[in-house]
C-alpha atoms as a PDB file:
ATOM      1  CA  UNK A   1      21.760  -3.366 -23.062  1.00  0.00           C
ATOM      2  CA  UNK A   2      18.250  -4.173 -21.572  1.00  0.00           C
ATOM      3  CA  UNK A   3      16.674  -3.706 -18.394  1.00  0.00           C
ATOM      4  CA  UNK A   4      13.861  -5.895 -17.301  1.00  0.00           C
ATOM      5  CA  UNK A   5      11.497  -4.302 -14.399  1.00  0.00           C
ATOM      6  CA  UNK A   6      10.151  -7.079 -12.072  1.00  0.00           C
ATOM      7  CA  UNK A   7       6.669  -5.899  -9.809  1.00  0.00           C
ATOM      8  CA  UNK A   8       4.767  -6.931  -7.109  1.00  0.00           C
ATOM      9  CA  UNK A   9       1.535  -5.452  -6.960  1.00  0.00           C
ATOM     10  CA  UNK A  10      -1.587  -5.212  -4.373  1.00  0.00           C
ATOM     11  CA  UNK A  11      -4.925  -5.952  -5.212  1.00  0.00           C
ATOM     12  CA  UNK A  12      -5.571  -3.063  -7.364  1.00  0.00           C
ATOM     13  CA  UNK A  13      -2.794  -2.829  -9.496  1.00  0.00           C
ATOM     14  CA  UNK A  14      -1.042  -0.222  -7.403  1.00  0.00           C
ATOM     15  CA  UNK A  15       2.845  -1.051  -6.850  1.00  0.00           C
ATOM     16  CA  UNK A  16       4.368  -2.409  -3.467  1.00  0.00           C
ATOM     17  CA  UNK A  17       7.777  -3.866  -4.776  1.00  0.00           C
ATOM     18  CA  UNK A  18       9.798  -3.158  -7.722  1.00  0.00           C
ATOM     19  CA  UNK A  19      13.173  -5.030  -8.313  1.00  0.00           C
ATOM     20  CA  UNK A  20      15.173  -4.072 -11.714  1.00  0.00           C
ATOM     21  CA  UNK A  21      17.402  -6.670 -13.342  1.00  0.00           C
ATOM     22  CA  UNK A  22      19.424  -6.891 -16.387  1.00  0.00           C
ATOM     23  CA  UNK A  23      17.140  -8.232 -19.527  1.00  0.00           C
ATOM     24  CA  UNK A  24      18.646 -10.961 -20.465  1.00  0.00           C
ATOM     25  CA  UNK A  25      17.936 -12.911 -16.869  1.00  0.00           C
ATOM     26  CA  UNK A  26      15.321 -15.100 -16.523  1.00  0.00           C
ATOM     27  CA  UNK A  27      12.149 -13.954 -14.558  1.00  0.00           C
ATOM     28  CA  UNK A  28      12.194 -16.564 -11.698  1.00  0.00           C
ATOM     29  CA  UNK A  29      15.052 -15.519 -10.276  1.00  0.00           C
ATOM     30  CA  UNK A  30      13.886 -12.282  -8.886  1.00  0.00           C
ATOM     31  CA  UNK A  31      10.837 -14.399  -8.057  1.00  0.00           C
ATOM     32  CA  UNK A  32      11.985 -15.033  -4.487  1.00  0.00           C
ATOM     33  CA  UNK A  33      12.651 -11.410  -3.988  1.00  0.00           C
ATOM     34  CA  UNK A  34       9.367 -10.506  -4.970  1.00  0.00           C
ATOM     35  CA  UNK A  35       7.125 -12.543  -2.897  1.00  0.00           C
ATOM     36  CA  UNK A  36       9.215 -12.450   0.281  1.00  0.00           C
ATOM     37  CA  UNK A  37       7.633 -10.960   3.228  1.00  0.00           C
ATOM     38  CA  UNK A  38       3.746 -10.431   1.972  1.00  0.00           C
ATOM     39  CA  UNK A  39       0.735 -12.273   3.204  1.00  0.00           C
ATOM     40  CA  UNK A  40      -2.029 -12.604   0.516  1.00  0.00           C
ATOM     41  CA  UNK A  41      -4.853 -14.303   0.025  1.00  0.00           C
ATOM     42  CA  UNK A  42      -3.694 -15.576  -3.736  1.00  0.00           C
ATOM     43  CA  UNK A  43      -0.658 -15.354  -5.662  1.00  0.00           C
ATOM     44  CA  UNK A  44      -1.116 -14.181  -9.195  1.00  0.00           C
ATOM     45  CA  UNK A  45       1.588 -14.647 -11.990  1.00  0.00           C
ATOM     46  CA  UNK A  46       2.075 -15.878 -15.904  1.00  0.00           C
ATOM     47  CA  UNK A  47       3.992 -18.810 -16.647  1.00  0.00           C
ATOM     48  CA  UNK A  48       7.226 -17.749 -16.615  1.00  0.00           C
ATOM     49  CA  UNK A  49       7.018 -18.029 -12.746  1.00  0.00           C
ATOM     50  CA  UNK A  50       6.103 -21.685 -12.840  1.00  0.00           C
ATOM     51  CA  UNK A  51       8.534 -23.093 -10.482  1.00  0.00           C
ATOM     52  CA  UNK A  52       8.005 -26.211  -7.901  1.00  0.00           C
ATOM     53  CA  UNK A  53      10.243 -23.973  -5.503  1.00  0.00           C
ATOM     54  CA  UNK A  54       8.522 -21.269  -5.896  1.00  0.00           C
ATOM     55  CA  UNK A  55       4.980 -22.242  -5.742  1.00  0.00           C
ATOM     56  CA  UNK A  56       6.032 -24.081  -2.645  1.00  0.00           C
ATOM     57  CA  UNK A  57       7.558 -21.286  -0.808  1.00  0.00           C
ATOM     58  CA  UNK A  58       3.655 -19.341  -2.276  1.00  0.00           C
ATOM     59  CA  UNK A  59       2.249 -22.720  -0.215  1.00  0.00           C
ATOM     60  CA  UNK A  60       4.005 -22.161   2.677  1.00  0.00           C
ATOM     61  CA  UNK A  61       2.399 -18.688   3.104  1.00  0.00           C
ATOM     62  CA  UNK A  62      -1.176 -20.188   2.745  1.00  0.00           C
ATOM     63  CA  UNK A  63      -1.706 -18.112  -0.212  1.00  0.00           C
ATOM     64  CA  UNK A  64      -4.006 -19.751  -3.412  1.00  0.00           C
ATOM     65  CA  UNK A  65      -1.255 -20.867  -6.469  1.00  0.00           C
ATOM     66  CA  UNK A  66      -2.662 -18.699  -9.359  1.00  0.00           C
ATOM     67  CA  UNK A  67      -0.115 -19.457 -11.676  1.00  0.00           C
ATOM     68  CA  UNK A  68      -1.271 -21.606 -14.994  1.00  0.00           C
ATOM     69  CA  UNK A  69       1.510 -24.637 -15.262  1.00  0.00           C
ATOM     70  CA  UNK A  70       3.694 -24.829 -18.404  1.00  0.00           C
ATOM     71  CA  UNK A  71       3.050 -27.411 -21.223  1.00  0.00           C
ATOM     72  CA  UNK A  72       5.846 -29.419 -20.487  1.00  0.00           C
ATOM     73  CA  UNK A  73       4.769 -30.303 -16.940  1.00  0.00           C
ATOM     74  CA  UNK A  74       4.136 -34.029 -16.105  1.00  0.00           C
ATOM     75  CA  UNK A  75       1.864 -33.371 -13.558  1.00  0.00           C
ATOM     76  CA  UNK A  76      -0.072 -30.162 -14.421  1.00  0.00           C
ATOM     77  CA  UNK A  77      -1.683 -28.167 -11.341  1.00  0.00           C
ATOM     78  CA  UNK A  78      -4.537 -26.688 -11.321  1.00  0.00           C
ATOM     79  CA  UNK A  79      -5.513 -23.142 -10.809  1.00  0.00           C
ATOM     80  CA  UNK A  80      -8.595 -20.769 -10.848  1.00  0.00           C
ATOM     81  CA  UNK A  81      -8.726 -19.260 -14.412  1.00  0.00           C
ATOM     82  CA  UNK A  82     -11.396 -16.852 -13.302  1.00  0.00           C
ATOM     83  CA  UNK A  83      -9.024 -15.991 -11.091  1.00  0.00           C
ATOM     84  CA  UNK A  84      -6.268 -15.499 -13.097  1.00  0.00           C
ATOM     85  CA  UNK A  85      -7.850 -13.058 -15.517  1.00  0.00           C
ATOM     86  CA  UNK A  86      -7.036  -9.991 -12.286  1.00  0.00           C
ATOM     87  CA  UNK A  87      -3.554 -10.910 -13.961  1.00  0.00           C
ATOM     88  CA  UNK A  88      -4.235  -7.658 -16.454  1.00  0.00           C
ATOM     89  CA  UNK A  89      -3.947  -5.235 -13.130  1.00  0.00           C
ATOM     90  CA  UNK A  90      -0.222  -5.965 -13.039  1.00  0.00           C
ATOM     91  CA  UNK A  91      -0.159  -5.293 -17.126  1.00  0.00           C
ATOM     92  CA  UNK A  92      -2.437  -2.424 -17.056  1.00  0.00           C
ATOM     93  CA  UNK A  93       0.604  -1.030 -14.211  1.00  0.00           C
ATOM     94  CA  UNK A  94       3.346  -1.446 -16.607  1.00  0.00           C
ATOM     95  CA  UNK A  95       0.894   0.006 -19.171  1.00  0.00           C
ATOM     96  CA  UNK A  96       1.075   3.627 -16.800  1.00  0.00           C
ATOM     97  CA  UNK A  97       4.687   3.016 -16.289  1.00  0.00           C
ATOM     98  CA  UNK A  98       5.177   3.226 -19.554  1.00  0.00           C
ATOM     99  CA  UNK A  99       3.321   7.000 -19.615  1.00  0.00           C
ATOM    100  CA  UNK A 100       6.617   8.015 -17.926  1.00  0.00           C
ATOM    101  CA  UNK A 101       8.842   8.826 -21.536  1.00  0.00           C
ATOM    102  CA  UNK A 102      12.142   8.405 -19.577  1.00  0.00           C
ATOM    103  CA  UNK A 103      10.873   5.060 -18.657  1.00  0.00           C
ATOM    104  CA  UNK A 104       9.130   3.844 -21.662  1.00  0.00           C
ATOM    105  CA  UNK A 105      12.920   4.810 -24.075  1.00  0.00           C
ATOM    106  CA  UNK A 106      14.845   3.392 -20.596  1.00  0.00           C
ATOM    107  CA  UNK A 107      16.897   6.611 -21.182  1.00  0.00           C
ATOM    108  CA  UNK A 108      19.133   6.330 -18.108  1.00  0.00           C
ATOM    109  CA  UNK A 109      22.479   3.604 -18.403  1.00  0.00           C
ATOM    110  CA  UNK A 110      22.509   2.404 -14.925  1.00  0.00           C
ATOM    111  CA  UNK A 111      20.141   0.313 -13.509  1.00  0.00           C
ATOM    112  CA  UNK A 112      20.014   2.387  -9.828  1.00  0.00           C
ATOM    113  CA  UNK A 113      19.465   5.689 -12.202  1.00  0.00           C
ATOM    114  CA  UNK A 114      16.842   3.996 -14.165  1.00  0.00           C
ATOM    115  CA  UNK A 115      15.022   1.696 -11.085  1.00  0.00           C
ATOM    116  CA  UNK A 116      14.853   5.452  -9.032  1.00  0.00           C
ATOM    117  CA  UNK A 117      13.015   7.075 -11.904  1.00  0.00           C
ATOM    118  CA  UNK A 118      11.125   3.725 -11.981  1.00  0.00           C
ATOM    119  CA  UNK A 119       9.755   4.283  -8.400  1.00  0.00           C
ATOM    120  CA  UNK A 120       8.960   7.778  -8.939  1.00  0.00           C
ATOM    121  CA  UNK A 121       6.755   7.071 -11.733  1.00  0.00           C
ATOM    122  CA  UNK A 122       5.454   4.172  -9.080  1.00  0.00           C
ATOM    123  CA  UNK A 123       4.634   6.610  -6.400  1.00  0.00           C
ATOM    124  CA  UNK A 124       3.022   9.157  -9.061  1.00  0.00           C
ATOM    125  CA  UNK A 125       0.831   6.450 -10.004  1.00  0.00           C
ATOM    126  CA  UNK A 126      -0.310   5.951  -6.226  1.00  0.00           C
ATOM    127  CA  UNK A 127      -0.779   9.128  -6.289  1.00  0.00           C
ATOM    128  CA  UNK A 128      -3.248   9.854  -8.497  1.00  0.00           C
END
């Protein structure tokens, strides 16, 4: 068994939303969750969040689409690559989340045990 950790993040890589889910589900469809409720200036994500509903609901918010299109797209979008290189703040996160051993070997078998350890390693990382 797998557990995938899904994150929102401010502008400097500091946590404001974490959603757990089990790892074999697909990444959009916490996507919703994630974005719901913030106003930003641009929305950063990879690929796997390429999603007409998505970047529409992103739209709606006035928010800049950073989000490179997939290869199989008809009509590719564009997006500000400069831009999209901040992606690594979100990485560099999961990079101290993974400091935290009991995260890192996902030691706990529940996903509420697991996603509250999660969010103390998140507010330890504010923290410092």
């Amino acid at each position: 068994m797998s557990t995938k950790i899904h994150a929102a993040t401010e502008a400097l890589g500091l946590p404001v939303r974490l959603i757990g889910s089990p790892g074999q589900r697909n990444d959009i469809t916490v996507a919703h969750d994630l974005v719901e409720g913030f106003e930003a200036e641009a929305t950063i994500a990879d690929k796997g969040y390429d999603a007409d509903l998505l970047c529409d609901r992103i739209a709606e918010t006035g928010a800049e689409i950073v989000i490179p299109p997939k290869r199989n797209r008809k009509l590719q979008r564009p997006y500000d690559a400069e831009l999209y290189k901040e992606r690594n703040r979100i990485e560099r996160f999961f990079a101290k989340l993974k400091q935290f051993r009991r995260v890192a070997t996902q030691y706990d078998k529940l996903l509420i045990n697991f996603m509250g350890f999660v969010k103390l390693a998140a507010i330890a990382i504010w923290l410092k």
